[in-house]
Protein backbone atom coordinates (compact mmCIF):
# COMPACT_ATOMS: atom_id res chain seq x y z
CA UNK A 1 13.52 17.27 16.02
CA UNK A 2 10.45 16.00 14.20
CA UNK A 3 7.33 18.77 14.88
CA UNK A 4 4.94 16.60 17.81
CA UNK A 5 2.75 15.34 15.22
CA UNK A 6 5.19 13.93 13.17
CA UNK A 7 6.34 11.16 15.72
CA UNK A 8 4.06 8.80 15.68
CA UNK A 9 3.90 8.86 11.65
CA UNK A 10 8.05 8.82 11.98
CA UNK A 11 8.05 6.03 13.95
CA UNK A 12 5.99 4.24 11.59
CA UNK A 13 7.87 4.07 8.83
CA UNK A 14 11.47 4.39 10.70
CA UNK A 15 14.20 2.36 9.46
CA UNK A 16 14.67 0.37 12.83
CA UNK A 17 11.68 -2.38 12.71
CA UNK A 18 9.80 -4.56 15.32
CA UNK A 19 6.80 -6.22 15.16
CA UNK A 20 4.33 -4.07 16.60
CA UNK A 21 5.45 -1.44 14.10
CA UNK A 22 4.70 -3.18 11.31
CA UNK A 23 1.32 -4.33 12.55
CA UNK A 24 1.06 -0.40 12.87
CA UNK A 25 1.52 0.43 10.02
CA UNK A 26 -0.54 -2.40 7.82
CA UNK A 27 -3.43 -1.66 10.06
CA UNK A 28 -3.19 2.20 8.35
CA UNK A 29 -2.03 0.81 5.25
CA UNK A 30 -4.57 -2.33 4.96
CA UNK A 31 -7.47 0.88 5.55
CA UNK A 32 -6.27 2.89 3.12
CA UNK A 33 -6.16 -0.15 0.54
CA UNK A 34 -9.90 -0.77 1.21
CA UNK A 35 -10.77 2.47 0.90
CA UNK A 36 -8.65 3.10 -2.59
CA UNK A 37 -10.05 -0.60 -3.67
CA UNK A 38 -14.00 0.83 -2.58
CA UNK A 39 -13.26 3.85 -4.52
CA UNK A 40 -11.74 2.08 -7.82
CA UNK A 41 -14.84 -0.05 -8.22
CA UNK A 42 -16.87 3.11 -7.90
CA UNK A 43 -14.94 4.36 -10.57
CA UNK A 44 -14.05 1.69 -12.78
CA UNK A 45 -16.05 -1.41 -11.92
CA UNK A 46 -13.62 -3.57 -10.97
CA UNK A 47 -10.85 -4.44 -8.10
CA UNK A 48 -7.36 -3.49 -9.05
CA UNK A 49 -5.59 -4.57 -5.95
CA UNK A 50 -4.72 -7.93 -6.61
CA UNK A 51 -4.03 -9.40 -10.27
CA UNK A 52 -5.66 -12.96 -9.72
CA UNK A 53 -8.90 -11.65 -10.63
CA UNK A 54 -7.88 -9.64 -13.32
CA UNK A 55 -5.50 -12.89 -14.90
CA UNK A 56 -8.78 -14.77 -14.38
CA UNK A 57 -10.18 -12.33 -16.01
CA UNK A 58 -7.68 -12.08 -19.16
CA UNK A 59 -8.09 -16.09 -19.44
CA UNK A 60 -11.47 -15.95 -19.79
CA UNK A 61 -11.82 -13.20 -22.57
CA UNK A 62 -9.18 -14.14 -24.41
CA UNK A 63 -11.21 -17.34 -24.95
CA UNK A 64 -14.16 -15.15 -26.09
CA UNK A 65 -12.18 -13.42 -28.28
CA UNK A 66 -12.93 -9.97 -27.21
CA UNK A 67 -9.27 -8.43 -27.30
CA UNK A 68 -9.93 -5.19 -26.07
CA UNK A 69 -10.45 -6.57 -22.42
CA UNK A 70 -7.41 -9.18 -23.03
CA UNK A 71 -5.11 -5.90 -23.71
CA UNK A 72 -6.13 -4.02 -21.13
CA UNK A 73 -5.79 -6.63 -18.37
CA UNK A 74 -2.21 -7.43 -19.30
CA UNK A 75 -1.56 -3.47 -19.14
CA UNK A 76 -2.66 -3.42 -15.56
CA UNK A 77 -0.65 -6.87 -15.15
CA UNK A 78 2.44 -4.96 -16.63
CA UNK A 79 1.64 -1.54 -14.66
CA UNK A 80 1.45 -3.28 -11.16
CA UNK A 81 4.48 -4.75 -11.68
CA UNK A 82 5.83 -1.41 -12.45
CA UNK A 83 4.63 0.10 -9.41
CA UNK A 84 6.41 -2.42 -7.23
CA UNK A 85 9.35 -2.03 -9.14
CA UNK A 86 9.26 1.91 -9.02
CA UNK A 87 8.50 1.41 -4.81
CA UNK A 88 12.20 -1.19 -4.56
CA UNK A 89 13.73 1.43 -6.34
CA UNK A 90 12.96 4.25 -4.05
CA UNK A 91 13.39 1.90 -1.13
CA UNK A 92 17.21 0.49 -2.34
CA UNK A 93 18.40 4.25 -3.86
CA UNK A 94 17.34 5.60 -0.32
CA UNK A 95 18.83 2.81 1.87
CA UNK A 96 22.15 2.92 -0.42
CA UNK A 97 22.27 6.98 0.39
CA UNK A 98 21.77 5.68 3.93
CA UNK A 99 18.66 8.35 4.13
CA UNK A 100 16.09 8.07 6.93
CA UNK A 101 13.33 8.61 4.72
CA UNK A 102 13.86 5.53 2.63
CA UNK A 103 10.79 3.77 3.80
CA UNK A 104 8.96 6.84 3.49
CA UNK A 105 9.56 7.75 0.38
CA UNK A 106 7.51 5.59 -1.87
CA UNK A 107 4.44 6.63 0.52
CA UNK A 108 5.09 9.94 -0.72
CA UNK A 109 4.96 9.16 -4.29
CA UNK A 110 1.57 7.01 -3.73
CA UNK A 111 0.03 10.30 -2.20
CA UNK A 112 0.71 11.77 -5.31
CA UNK A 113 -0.79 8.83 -7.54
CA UNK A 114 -4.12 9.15 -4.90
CA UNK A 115 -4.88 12.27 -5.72
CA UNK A 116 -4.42 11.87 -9.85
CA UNK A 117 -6.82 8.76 -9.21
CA UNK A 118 -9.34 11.53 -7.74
CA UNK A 119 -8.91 13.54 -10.62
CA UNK A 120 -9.76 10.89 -12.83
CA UNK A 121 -12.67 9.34 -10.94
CA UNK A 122 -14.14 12.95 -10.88
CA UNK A 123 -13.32 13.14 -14.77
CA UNK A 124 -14.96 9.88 -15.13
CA UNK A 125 -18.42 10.74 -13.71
CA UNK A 126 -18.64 13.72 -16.09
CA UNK A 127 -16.92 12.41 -19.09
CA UNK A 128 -18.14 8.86 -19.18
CA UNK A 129 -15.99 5.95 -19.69
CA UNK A 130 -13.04 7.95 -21.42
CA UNK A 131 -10.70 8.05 -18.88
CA UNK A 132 -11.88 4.17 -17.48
CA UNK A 133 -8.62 1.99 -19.03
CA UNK A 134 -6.00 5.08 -18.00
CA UNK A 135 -7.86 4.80 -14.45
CA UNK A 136 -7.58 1.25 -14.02
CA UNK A 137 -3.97 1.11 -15.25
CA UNK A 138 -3.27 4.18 -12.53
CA UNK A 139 -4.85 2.19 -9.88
CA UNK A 140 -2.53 -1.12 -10.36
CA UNK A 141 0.35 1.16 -10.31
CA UNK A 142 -0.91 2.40 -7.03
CA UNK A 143 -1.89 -0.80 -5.65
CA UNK A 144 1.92 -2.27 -6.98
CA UNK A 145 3.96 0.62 -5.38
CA UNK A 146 2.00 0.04 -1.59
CA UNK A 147 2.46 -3.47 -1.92
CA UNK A 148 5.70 -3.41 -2.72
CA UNK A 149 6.75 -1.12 -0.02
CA UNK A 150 5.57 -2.89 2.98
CA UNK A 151 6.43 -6.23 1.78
CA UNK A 152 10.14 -4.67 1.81
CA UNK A 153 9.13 -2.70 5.12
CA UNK A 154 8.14 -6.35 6.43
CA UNK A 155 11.01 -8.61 4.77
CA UNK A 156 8.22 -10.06 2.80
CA UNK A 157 6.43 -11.33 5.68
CA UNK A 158 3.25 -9.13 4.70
CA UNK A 159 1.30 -7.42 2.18
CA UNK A 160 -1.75 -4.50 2.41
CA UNK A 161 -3.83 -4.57 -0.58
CA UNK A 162 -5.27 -7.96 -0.65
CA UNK A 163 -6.41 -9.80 2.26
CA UNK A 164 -6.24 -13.21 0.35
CA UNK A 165 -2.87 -14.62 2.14
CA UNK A 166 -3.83 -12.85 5.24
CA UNK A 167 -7.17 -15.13 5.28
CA UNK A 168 -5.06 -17.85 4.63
CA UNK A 169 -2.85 -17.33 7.70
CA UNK A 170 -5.78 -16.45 9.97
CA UNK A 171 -7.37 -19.79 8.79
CA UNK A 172 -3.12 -21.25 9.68
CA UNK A 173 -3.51 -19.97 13.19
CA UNK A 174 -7.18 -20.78 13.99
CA UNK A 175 -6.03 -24.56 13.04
CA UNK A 176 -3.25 -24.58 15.28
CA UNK A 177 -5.14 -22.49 18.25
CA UNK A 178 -7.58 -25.44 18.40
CA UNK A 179 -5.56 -28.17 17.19
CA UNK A 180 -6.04 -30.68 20.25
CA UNK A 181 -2.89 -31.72 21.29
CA UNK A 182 -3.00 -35.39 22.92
CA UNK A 183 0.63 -35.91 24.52
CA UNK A 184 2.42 -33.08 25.66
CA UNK A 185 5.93 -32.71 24.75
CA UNK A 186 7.93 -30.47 22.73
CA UNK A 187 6.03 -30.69 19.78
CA UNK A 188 2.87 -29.68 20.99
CA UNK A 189 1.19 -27.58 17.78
CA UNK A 190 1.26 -24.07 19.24
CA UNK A 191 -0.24 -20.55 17.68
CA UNK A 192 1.24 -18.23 17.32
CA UNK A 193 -0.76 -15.55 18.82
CA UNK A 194 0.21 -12.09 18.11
CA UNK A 195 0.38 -13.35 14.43
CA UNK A 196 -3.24 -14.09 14.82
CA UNK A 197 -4.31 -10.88 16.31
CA UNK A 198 -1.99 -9.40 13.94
CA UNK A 199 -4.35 -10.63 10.67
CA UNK A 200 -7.76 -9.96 12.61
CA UNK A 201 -6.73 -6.54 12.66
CA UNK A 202 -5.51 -5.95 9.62
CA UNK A 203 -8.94 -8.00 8.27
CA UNK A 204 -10.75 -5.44 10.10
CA UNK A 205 -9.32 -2.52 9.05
CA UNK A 206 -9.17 -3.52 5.55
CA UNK A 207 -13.00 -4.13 5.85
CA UNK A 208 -13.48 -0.66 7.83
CA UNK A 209 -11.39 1.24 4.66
CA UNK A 210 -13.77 -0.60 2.22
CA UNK A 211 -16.94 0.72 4.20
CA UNK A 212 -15.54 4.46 5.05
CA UNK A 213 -14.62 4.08 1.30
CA UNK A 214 -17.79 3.12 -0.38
CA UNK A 215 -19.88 5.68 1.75
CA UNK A 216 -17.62 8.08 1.02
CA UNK A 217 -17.21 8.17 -2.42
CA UNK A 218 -21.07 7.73 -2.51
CA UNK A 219 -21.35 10.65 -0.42
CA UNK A 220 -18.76 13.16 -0.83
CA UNK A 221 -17.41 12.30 -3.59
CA UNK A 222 -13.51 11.66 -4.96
CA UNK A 223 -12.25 14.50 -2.32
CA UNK A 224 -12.90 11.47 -0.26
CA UNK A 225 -9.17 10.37 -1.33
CA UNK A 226 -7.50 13.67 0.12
CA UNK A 227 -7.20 12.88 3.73
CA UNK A 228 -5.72 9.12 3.06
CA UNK A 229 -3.36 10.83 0.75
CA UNK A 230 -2.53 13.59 3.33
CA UNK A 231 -2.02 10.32 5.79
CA UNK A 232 0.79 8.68 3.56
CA UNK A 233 2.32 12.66 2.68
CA UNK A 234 2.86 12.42 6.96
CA UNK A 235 4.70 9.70 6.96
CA UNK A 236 7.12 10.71 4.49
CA UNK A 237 7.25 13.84 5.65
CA UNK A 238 8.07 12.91 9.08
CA UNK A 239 11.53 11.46 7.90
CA UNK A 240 12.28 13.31 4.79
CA UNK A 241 12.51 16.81 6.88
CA UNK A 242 15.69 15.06 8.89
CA UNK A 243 17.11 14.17 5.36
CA UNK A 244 16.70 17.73 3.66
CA UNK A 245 18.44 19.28 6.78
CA UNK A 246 20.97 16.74 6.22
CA UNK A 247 21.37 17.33 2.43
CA UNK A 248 21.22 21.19 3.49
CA UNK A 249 24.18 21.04 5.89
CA UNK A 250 26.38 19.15 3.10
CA UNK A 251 25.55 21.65 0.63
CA UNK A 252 26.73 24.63 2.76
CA UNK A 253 29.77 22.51 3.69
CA UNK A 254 30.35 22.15 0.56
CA UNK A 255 30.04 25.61 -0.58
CA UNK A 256 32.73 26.98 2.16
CA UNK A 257 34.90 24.39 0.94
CA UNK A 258 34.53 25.90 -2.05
CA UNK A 259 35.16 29.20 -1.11
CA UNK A 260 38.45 27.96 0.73
């Protein structure tokens, strides 16, 4: 049995889905985005949790000429694609070992890539702009591996670290909630309304994470990254201890087998 505090963070990431879950869990998620995204521009002066700006970006130096730019925008192209390929594997090498922790698991590994981004940002206010291209290309890898995961979480119904195509739906549903329908029939335009409420929320938190972010990392300081670390280590944590006590009864089975 999970310790109390550990349900609720189980259930998040549990490998039976419903909708409310995952609006659950990208509300957290969408927070801790905006809070990592607040605390990158601190850090690095620019947004690394979407690549259209930073394409945009690559376009429009590589027109200037200045290459150094150019190279380091296609590295943090290249490393978010990394990250979401790193998150599938976790997610398929877990769900092929039929483990309980396999949506957990790339949360766990994020934690860990949170609190190296601290490091850095920390490094980079004392160093100078050293550590500035390694940062950036440690914060698309970040951004990659949380995307990745709940799009997988979701079926690719969703993503956390960019509120771009969650805008776009909101706008979707607002058209359809006061569409005017004329003749009624069966195909009257309807919204769909707990997708609606679904991307307010996740709007909202993603705005709150950028705001508890930015006065945080003004204020505190990079320790400000610890307790949305800490957040994703509970969710993993929450599933991987029924895994390890799994993987710990097979090993003494094993063993007596042995010994037999």
């Amino acid at each position: 049995m999970y310790r109390v505090w550990f349900r609720p963070f189980a259930d998040l990431v549990s490998l039976q889905r419903t909708p409310q879950k995952d609006l659950r869990l990208g509300i957290v998620l969408t927070f801790i985005a905006g809070a990592t995204n607040a605390g990158g521009f601190l850090a690095v002066g620019q947004y690394t949790s979407h690549m259209t700006g930073i394409i945009s970006h690559v376009g429009d130096e590589w027109v200037l000429g200045h290459w150094r730019p150019v190279i380091i925008g296609l590295l943090a192209f290249v490393f978010f694609v990394l990250g979401s390929m790193f998150s599938t594997w976790c997610i398929q090498w877990s769900l092929r070992r039929r483990l309980r922790s396999a949506y957990g698991l790339p949360f766990l590994f994020q934690a860990a890539s949170m609190v190296v981004f601290g490091f850095f940002g920390a490094a980079i206010t004392r160093t100078g702009h050293l550590l500035v291209p390694l940062t950036v290309l440690q914060l698309c890898f970040l951004m990659g591996m949380q995307n990745a995961a709940y799009g997988q979480i979701t079926l690719n119904n969703a993503r956390s670290t960019h509120i771009t195509g969650m805008t776009t739906d909101l706008g979707i549903e607002l058209g359809r909630l006061t569409y005017r329908n004329r003749m009624p029939g069966p195909h009257r335009v309807l919204a769909h309304r707990f997708r609606l409420w679904s991307q307010v929320w996740m709007l909202a938190a993603f705005l709150a994470g950028a705001i508890v972010g930015s006065w945080g990392f003004n204020r505190v300081g990079y320790i400000t990254i610890l307790p949305f670390a800490y957040a994703l280590v509970l969710f993993s944590a929450a599933t991987l201890q029924d895994d390890l006590r799994k993987l710990r009864r097979l090993y003494r089975l094993a063993h007596r087998q042995r010994q037999t």
